[in-house]
C-alpha atoms as a PDB file:
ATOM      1  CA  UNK A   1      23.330  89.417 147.395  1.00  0.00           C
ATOM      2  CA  UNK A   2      21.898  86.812 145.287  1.00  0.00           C
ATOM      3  CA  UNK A   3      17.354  86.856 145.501  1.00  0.00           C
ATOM      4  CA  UNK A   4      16.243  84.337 148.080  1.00  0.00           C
ATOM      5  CA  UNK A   5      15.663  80.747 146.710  1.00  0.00           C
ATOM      6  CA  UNK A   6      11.998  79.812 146.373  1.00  0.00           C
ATOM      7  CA  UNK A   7      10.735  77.012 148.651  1.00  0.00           C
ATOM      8  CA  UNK A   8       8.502  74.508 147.213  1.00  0.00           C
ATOM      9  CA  UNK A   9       4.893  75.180 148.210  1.00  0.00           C
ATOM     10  CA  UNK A  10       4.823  71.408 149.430  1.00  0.00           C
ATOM     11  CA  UNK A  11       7.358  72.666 151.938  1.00  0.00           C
ATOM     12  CA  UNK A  12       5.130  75.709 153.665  1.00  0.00           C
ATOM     13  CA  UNK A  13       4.155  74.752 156.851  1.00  0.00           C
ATOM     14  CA  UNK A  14       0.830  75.766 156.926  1.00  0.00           C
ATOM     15  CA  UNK A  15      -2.282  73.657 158.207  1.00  0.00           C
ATOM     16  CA  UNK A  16      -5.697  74.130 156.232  1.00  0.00           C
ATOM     17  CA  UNK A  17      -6.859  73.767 152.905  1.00  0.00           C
ATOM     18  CA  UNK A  18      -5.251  77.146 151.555  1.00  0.00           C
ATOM     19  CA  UNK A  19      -2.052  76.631 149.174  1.00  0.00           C
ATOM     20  CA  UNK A  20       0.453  79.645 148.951  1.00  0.00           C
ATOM     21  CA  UNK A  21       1.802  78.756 144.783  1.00  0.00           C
ATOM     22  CA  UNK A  22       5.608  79.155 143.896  1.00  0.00           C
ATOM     23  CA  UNK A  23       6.655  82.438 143.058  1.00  0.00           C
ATOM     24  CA  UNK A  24       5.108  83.758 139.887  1.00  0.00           C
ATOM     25  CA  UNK A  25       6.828  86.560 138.436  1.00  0.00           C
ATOM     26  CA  UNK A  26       4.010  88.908 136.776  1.00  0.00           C
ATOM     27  CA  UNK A  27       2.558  89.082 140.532  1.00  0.00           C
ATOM     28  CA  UNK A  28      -1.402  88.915 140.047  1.00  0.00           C
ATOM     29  CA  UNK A  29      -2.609  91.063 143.142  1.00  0.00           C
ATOM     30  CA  UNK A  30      -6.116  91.919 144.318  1.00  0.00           C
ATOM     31  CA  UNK A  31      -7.754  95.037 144.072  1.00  0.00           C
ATOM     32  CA  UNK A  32      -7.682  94.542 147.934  1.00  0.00           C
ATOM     33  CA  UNK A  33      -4.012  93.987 148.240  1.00  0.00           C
ATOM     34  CA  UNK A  34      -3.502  97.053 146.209  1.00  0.00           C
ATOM     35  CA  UNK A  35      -6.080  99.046 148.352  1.00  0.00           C
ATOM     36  CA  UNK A  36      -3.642  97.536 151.415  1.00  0.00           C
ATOM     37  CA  UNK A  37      -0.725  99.495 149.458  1.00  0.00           C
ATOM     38  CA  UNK A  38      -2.185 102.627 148.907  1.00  0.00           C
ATOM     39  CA  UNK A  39      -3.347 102.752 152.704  1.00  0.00           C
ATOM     40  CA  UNK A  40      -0.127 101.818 153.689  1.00  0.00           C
ATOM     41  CA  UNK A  41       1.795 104.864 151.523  1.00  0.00           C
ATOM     42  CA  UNK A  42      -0.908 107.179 152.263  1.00  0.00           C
ATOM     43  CA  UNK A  43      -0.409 106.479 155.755  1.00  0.00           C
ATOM     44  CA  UNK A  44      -3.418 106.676 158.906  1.00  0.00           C
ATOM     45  CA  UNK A  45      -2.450 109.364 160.639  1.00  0.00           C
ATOM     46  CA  UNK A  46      -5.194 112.572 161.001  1.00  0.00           C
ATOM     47  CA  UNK A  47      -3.330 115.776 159.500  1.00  0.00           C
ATOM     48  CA  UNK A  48      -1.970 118.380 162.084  1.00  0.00           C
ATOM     49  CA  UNK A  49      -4.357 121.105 162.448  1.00  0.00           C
ATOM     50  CA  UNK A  50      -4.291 124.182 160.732  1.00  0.00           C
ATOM     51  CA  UNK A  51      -4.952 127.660 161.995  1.00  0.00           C
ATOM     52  CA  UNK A  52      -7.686 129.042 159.944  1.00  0.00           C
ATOM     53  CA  UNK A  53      -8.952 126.049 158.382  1.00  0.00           C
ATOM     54  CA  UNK A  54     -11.621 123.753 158.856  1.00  0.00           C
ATOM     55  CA  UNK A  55     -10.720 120.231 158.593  1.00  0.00           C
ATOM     56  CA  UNK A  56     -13.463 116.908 158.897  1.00  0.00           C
ATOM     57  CA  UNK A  57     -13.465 115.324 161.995  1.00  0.00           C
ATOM     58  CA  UNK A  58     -12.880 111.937 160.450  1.00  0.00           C
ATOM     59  CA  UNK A  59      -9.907 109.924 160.730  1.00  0.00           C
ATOM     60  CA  UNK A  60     -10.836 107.557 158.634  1.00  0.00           C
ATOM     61  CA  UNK A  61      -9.106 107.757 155.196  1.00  0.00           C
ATOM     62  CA  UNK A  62     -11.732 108.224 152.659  1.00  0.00           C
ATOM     63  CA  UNK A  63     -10.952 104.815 150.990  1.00  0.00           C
ATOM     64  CA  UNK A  64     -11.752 102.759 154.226  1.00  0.00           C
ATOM     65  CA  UNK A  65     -15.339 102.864 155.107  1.00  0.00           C
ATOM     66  CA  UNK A  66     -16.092 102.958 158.864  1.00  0.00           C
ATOM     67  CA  UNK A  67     -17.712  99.872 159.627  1.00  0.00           C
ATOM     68  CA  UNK A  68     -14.632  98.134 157.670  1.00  0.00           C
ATOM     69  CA  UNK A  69     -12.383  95.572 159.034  1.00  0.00           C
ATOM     70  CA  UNK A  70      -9.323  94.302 159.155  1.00  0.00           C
ATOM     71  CA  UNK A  71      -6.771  91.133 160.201  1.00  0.00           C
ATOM     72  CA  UNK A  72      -3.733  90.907 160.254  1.00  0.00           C
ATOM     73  CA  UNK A  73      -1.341  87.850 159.676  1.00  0.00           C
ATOM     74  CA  UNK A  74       2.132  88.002 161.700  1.00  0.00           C
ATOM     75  CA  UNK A  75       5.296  85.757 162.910  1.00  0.00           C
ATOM     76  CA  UNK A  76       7.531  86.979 165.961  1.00  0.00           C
ATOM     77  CA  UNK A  77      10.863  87.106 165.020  1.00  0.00           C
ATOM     78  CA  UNK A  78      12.989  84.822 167.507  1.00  0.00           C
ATOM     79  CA  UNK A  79      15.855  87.075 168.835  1.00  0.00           C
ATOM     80  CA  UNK A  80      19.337  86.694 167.068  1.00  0.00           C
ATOM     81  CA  UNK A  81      17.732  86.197 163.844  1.00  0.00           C
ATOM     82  CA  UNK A  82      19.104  89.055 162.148  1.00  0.00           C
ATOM     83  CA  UNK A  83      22.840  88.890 161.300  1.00  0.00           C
ATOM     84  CA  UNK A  84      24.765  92.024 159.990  1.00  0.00           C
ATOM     85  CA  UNK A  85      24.389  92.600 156.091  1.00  0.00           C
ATOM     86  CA  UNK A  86      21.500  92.692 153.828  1.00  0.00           C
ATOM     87  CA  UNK A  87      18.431  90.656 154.102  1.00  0.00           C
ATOM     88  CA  UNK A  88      15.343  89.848 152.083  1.00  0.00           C
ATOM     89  CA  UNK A  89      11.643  88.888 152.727  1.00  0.00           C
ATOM     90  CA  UNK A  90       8.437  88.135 150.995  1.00  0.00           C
ATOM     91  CA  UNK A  91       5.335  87.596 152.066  1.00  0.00           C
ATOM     92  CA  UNK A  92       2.667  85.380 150.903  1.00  0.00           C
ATOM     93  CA  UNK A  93      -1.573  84.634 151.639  1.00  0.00           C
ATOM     94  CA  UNK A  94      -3.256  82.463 150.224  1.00  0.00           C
ATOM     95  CA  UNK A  95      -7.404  83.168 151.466  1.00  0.00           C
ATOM     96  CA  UNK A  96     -10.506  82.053 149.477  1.00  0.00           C
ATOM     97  CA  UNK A  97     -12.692  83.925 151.797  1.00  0.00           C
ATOM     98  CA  UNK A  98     -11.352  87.508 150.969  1.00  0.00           C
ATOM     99  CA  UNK A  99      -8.528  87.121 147.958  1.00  0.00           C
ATOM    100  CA  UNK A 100      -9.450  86.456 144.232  1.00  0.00           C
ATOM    101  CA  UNK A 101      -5.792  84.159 144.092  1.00  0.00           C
ATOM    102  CA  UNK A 102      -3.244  83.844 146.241  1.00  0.00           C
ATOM    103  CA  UNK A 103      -0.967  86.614 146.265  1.00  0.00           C
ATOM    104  CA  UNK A 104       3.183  87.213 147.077  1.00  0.00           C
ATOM    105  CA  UNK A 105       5.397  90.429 147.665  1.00  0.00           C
ATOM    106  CA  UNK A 106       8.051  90.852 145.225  1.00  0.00           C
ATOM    107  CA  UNK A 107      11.618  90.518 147.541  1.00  0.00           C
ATOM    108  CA  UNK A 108      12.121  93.275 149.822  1.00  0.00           C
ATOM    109  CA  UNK A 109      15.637  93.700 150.931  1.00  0.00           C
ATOM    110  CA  UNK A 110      16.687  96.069 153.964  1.00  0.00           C
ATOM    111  CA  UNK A 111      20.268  96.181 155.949  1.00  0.00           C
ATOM    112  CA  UNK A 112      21.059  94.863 159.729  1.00  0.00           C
ATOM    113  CA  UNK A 113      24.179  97.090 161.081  1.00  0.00           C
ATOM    114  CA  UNK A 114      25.046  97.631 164.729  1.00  0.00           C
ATOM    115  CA  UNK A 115      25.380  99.857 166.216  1.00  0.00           C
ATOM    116  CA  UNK A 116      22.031 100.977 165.015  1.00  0.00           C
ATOM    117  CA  UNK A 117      19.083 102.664 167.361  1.00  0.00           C
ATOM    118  CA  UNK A 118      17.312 100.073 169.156  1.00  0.00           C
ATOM    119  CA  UNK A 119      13.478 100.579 169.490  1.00  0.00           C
ATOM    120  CA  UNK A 120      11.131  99.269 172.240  1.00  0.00           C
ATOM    121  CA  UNK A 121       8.197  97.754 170.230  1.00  0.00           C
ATOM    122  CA  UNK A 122       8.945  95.715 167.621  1.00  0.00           C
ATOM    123  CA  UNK A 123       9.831  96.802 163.714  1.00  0.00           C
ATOM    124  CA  UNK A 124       7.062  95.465 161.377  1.00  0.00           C
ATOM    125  CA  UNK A 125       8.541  93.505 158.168  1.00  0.00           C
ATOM    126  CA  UNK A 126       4.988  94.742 155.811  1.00  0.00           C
ATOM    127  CA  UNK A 127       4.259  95.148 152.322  1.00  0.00           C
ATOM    128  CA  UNK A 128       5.927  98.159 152.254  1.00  0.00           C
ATOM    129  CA  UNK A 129       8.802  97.945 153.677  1.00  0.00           C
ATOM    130  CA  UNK A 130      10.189  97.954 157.368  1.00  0.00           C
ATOM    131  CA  UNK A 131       7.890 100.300 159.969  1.00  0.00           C
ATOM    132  CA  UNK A 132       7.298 101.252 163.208  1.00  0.00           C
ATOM    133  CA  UNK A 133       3.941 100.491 162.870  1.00  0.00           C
ATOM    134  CA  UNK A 134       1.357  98.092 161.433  1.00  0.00           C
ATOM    135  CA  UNK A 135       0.089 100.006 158.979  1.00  0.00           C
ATOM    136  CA  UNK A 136       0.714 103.268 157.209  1.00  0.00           C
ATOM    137  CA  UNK A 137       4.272 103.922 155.152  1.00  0.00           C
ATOM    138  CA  UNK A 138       7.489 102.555 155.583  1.00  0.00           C
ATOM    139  CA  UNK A 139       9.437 104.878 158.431  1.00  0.00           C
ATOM    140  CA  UNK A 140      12.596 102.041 158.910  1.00  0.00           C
ATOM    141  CA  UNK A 141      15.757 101.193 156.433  1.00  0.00           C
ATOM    142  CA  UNK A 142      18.615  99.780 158.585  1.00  0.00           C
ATOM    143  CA  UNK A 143      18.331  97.912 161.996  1.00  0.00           C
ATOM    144  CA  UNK A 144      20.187  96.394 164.864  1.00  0.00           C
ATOM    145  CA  UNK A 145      20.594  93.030 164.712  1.00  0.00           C
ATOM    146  CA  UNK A 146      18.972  92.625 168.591  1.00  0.00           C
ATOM    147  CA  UNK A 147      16.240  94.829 167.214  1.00  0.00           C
ATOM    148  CA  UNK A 148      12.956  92.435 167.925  1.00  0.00           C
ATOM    149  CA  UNK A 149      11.259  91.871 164.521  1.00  0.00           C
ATOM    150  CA  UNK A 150       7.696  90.628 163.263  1.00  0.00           C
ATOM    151  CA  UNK A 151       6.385  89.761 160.072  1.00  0.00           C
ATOM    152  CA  UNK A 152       3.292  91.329 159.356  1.00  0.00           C
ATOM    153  CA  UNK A 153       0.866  91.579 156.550  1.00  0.00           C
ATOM    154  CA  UNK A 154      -3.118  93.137 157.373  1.00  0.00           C
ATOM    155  CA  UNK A 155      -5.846  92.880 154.921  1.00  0.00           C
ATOM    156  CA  UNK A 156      -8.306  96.232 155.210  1.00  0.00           C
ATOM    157  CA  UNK A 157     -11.447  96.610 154.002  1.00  0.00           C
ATOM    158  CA  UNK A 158     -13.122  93.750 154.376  1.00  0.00           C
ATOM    159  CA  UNK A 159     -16.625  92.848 156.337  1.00  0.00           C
ATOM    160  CA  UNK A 160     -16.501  91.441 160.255  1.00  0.00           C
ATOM    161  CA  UNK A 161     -17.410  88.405 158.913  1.00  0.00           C
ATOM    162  CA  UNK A 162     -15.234  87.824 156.167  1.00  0.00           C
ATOM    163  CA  UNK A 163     -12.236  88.868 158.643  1.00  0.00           C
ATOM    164  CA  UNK A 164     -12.801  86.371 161.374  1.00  0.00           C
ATOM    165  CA  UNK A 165     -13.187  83.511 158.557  1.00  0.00           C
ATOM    166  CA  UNK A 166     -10.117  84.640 156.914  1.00  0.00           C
ATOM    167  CA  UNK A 167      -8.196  83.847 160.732  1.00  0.00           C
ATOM    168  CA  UNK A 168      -9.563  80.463 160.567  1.00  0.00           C
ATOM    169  CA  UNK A 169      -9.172  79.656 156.699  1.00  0.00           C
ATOM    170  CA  UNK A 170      -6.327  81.548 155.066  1.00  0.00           C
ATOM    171  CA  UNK A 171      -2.502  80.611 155.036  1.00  0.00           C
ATOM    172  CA  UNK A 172       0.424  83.625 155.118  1.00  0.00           C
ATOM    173  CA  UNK A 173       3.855  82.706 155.320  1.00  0.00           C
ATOM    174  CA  UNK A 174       7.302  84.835 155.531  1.00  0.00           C
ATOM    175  CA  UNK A 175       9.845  83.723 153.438  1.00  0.00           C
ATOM    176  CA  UNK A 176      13.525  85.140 154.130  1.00  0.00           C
ATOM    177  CA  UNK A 177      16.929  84.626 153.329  1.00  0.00           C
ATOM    178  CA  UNK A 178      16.165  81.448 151.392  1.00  0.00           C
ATOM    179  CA  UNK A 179      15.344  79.266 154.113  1.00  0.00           C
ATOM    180  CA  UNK A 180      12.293  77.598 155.023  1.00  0.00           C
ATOM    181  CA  UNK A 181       8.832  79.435 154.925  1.00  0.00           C
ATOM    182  CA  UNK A 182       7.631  80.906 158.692  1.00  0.00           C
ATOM    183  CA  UNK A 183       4.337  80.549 158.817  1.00  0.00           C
ATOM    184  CA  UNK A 184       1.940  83.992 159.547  1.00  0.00           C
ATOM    185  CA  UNK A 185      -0.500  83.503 162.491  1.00  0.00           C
ATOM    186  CA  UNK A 186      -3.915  85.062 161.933  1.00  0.00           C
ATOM    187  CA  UNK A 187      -4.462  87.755 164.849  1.00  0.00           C
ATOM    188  CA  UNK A 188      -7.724  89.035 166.332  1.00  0.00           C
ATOM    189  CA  UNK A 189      -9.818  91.026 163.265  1.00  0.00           C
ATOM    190  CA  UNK A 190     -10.207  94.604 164.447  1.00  0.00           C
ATOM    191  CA  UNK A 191     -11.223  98.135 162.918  1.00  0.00           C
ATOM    192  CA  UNK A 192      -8.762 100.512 161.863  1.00  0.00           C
END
């Protein structure tokens, strides 16, 4: 499958003062993106306990300090979306209040078959790949094409503050497929 034409930045439709640049190939990302990344592989779960062995009570991974925040930035998926075959995605922010430069995945492809186990809740299209969840590491290759979808991309770390102005002053947008940008909704900061 050929990559996913770029859409002219003119194009994104996207209110505020925050610009999401065309694709730049050496991808410049944030120490915060990164840390977003390494959460996401390292996963958020608390380890199973062990007989025998005393483990901290925290279940905070040691690179997220407790009084830390986070938002995320998401588009529902309208049902039908998804045809059979391969499909890619990247996802784009552009936010002054908590990113150094706007910042965009590389293309992430993944594969629509049916029939394929339907879930419930809805699979996450993140950084990482597809998931069952919002954050930690990519648990979902292959999906139905009824499976109900949503874009999703969560900046961790960051103050209270800086979280609630980054729903009222950053742009995100999904691009798949080569069509138009979808633009990513800011959701309610919260603590992970």
């Amino acid at each position: 499958m050929a990559a996913p034409a770029r859409a002219s930045p003119a194009a994104l439709p996207l209110a505020g003062e925050a610009s999401i640049p065309g694709y730049d190939p050496p991808l410049k990302r944030t120490t915060l993106l990164l840390a977003v990344v390494a959460l996401a592989a390292a996963g958020c779960s608390s380890p199973e306990p062990l007989d025998g062995i005393d483990l901290p009570p925290a279940a905070v991974p040691e690179t997220i300090e407790p009084s830390s925040w986070a938002v995320t930035f998401s588009h529902d998926f309208a049902p039908g979306t998804w045809s059979e075959g391969t499909h890619a995605y990247e996802l784009a922010l552009a936010c002054e209040a908590i990113l150094d430069e706007p910042t965009r995945t590389q293309p992430l492809a993944f594969d629509v078959l049916s029939p394929t186990e339907l879930f419930d809740q809805p699979i996450y299209l993140r950084v990482v790949g597809l998931s069952h969840f919002l954050m930690g590491p990519q648990t979902v290759f292959t999906i139905d094409p009824k499976q109900p979808t949503k874009a999703a991309l969560t900046i961790i770390g960051v103050s209270e503050a800086d979280a609630i102005e980054a729903t009222q002053s950053c742009a995100g947008a999904v691009f798949y497929d080569g069509l138009d940008p979808l633009p990513l909704v800011p959701q309610a900061p919260f603590q992970p």
